[in-house]
Structure formats: C-alpha cells, structure tokens
N, C-alpha and C. Protein backbone atom coordinates (compact mmCIF):
# COMPACT_ATOMS: atom_id res chain seq x y z
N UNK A 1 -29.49 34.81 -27.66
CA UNK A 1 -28.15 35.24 -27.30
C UNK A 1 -27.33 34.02 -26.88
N UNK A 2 -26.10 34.07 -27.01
CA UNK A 2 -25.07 33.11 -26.89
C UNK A 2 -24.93 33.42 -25.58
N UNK A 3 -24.82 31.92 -24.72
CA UNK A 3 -24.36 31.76 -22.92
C UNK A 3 -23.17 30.89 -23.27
N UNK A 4 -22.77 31.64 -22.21
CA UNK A 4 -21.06 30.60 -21.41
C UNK A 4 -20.57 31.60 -20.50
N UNK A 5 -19.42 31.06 -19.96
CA UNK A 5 -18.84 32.07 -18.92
C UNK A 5 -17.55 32.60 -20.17
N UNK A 6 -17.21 33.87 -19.77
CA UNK A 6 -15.54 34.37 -20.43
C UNK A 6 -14.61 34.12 -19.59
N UNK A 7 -13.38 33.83 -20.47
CA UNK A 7 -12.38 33.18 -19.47
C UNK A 7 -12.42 34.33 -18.78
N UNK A 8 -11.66 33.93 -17.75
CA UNK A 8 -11.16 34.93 -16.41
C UNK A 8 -12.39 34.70 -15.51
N UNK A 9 -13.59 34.67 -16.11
CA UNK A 9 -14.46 34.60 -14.79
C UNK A 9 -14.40 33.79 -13.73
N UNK A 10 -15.34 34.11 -12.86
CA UNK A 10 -15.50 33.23 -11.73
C UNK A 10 -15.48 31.72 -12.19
N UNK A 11 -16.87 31.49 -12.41
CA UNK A 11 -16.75 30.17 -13.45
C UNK A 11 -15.86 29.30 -13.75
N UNK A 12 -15.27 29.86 -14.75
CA UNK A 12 -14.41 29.46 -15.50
C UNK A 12 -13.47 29.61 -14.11
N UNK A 13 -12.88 30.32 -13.53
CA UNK A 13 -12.01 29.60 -12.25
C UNK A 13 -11.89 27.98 -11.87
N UNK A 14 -13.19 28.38 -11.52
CA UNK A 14 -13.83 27.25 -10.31
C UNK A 14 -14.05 25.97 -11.12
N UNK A 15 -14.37 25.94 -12.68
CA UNK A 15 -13.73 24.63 -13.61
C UNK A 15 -12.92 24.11 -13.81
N UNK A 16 -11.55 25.75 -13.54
CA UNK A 16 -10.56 25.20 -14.09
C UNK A 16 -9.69 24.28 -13.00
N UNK A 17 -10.08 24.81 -11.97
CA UNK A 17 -9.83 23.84 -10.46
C UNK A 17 -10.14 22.74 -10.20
N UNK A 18 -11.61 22.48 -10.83
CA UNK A 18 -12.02 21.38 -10.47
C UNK A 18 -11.75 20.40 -11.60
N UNK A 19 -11.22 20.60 -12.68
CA UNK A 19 -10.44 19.77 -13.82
C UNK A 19 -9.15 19.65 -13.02
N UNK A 20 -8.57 20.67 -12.59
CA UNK A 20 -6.92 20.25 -12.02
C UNK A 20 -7.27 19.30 -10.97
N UNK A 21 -8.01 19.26 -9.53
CA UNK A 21 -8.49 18.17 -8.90
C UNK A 21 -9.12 16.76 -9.13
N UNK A 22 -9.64 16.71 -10.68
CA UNK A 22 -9.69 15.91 -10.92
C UNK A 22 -8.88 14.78 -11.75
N UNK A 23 -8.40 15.29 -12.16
CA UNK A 23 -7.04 15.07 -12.98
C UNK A 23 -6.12 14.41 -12.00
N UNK A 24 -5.94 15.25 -10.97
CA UNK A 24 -4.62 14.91 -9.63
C UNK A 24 -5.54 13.47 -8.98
N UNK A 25 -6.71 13.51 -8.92
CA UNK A 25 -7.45 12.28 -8.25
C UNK A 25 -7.25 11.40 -9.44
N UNK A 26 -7.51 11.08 -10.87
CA UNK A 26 -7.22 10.03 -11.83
C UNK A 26 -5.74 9.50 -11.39
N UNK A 27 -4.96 10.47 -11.30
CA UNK A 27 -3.18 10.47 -11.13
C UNK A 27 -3.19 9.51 -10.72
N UNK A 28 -4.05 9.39 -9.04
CA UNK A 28 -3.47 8.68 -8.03
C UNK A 28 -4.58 7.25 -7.89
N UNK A 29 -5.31 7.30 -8.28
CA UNK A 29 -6.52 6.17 -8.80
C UNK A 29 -7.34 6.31 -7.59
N UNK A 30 -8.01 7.32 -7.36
CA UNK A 30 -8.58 7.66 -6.24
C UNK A 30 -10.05 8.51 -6.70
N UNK A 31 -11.35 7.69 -6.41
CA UNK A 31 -12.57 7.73 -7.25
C UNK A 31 -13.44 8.39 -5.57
N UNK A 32 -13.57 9.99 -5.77
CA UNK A 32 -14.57 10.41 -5.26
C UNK A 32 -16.26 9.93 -5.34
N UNK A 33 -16.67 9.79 -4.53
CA UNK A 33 -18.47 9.93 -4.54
C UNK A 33 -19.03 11.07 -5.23
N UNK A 34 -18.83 12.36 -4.58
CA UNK A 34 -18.72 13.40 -4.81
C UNK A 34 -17.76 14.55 -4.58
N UNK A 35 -17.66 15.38 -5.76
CA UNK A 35 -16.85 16.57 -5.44
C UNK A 35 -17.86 17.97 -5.29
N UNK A 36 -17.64 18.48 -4.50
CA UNK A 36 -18.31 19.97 -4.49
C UNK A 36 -17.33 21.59 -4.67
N UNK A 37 -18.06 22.16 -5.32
CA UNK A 37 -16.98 23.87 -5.56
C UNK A 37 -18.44 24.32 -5.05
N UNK A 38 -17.70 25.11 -4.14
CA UNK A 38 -18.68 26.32 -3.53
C UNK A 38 -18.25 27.64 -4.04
N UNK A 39 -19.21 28.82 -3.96
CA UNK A 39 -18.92 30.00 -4.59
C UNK A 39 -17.34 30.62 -4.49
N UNK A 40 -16.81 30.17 -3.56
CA UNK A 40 -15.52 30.54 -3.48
C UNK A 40 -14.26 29.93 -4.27
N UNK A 41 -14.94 28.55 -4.78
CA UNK A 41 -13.97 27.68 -5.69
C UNK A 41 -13.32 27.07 -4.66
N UNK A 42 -13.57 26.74 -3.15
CA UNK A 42 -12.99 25.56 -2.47
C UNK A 42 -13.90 24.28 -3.03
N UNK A 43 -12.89 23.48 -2.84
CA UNK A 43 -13.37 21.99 -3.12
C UNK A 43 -13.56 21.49 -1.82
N UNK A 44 -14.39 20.43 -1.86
CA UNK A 44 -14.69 19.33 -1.14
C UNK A 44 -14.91 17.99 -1.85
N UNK A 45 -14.57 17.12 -1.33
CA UNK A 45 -14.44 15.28 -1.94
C UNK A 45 -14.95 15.38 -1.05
N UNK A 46 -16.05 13.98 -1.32
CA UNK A 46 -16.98 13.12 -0.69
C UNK A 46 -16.18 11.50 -1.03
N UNK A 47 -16.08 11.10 0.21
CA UNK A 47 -15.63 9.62 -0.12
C UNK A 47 -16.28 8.67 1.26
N UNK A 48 -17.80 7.95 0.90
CA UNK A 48 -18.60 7.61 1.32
C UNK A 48 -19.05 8.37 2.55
N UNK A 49 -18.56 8.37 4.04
CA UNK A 49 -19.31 9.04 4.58
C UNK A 49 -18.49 9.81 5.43
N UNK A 50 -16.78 10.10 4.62
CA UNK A 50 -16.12 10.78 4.65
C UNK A 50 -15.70 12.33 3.92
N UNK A 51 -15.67 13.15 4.55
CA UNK A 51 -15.75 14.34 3.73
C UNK A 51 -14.78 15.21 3.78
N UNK A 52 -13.92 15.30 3.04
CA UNK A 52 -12.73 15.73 2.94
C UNK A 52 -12.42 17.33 2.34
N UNK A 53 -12.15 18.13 2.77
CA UNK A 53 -12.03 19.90 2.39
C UNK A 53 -10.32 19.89 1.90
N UNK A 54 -10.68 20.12 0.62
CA UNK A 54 -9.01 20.39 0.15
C UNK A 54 -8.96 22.10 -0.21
N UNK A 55 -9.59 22.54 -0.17
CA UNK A 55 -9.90 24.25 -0.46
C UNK A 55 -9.47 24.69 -2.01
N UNK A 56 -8.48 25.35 -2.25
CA UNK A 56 -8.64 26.25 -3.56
C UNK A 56 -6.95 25.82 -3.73
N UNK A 57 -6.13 25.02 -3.35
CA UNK A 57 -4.82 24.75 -3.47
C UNK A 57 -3.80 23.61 -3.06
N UNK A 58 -2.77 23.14 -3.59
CA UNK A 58 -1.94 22.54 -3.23
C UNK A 58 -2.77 20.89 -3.51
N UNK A 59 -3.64 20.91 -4.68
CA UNK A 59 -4.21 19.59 -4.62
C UNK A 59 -3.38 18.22 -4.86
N UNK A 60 -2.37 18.56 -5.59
CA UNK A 60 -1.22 17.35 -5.69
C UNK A 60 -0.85 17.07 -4.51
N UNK A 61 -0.71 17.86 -3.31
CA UNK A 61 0.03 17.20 -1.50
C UNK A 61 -1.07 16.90 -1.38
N UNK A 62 -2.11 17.28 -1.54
CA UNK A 62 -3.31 16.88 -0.33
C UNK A 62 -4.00 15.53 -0.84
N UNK A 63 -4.31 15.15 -2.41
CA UNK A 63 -5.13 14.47 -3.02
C UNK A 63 -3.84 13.12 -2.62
N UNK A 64 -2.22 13.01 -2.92
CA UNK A 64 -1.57 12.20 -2.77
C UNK A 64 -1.65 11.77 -1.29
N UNK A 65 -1.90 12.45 -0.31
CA UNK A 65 -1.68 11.94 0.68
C UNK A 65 -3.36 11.51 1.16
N UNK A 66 -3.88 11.94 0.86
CA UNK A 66 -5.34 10.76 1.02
C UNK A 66 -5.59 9.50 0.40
N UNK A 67 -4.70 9.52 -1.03
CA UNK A 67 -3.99 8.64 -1.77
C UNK A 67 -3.55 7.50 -0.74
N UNK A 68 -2.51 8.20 0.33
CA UNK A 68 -1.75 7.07 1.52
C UNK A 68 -2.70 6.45 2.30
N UNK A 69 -3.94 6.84 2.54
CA UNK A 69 -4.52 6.73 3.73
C UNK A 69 -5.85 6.42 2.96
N UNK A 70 -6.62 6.55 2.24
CA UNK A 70 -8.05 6.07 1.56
C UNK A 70 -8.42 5.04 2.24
N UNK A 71 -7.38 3.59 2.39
CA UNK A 71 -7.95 2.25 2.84
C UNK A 71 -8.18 2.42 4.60
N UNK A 72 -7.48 3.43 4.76
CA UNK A 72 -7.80 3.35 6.41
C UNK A 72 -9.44 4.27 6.50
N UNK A 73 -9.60 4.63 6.03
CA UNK A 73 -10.62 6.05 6.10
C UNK A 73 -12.15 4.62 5.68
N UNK A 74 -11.62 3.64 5.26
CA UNK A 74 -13.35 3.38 4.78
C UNK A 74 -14.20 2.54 6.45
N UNK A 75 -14.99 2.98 5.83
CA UNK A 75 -16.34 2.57 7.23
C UNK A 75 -16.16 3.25 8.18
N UNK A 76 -15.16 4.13 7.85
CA UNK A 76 -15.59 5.64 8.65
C UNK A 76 -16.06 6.77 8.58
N UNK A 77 -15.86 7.29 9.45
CA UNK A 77 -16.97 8.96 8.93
C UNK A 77 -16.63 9.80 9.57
N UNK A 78 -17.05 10.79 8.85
CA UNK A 78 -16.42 12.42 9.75
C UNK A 78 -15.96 13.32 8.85
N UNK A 79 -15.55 14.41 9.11
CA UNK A 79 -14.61 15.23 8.09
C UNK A 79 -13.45 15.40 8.66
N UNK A 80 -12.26 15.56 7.44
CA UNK A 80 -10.56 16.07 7.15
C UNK A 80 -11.02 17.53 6.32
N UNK A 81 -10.14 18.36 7.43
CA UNK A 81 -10.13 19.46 6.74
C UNK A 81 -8.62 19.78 6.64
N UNK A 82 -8.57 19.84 4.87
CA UNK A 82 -6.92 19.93 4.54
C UNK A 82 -7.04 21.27 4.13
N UNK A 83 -7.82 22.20 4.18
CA UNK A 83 -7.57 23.47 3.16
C UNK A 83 -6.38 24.28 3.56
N UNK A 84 -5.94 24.29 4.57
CA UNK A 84 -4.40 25.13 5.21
C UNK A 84 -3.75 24.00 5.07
N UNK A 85 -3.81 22.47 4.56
CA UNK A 85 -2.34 21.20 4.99
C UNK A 85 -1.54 21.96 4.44
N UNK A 86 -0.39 21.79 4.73
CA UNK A 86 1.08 22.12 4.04
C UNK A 86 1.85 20.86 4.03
N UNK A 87 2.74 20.70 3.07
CA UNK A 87 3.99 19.48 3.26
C UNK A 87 4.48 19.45 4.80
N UNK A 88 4.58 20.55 5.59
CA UNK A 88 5.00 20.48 6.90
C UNK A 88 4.39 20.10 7.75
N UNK A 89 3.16 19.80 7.57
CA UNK A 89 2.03 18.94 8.16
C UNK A 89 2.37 17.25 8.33
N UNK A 90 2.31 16.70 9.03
CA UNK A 90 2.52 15.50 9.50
C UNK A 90 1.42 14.43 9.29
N UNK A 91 0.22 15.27 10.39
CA UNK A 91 -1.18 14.53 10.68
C UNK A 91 -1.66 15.11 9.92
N UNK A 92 -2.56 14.10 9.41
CA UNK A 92 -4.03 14.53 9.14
C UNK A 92 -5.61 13.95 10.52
N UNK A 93 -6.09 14.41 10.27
CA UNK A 93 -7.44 14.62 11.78
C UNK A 93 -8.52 14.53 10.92
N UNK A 94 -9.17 13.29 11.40
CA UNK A 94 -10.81 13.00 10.90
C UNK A 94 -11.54 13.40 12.30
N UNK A 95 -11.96 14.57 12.43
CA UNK A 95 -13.28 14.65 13.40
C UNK A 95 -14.35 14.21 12.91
C-alpha cells in the first residue's frame, strides 16, 4: 500500500509550518542547531544552548527579531518563549 500523509492532515500542517519557519530563518541568515514540531505543530529553535519557542505563528516578527539579537544570545543559555510575542511586545526574556 501507498504511505504519505493527505493534504489537510495533521502532518502535512506541521510541514507546512515548518517549511514557512524555515524559509523566514534562510530570509534572515539565521542557522538553527535544531528545530523541533511537537504534536501540536509549535515550533521550537535550538540555537546552541539557547532555546527559543516561537509556537504555531507570526514567524516573520519573531524569527526577525531574534534576527536583532542572535549575537547577544551566544554563550548563553536558557529559554525565550515567543509563542504569545506580538509586534506590541518590546522585550524579549531569556530565563
């Protein structure tokens, strides 16, 4: 029998997200370690021993503005959780 997912599925969601996130990261010349999709289709970037939650949206504000800030973030660690950032957001917070 023939395997793949049919469009509309879950799957196929959670690809098609993680092609748009990756795409928006080439944009900005910004090279994850790792990316993760969990069953829900939130993303997570890994950028060394930084771990960054962009969730299921708005990856062009969130990926550009880690874009601003990447060189400050290295030899550090912790996680940014952007999955609610909005443009009206100011800070971003590495706990």
């Amino acid at each position: 029998a023939e395997r793949g997912h049919r469009i509309g599925s879950p799957e196929t969601a959670a690809l098609d997200q993680l092609l748009d996130a990756l795409q928006t990261l080439r944009k900005y010349e910004i090279s994850a370690d790792s990316i993760l999709v969990d069953d829900a289709g939130s993303i997570t970037l890994y950028f060394d021993e930084i771990k960054v939650m962009i969730g299921r949206s708005d990856y062009e504000l969130k990926i550009s503005k880690i874009a601003q800030i990447i060189s400050y973030l290295q030899g550090r660690s912790g996680t940014i959780d952007m999955t609610n950032y909005s443009s009206a957001d100011e800070n971003i917070i590495l706990r």
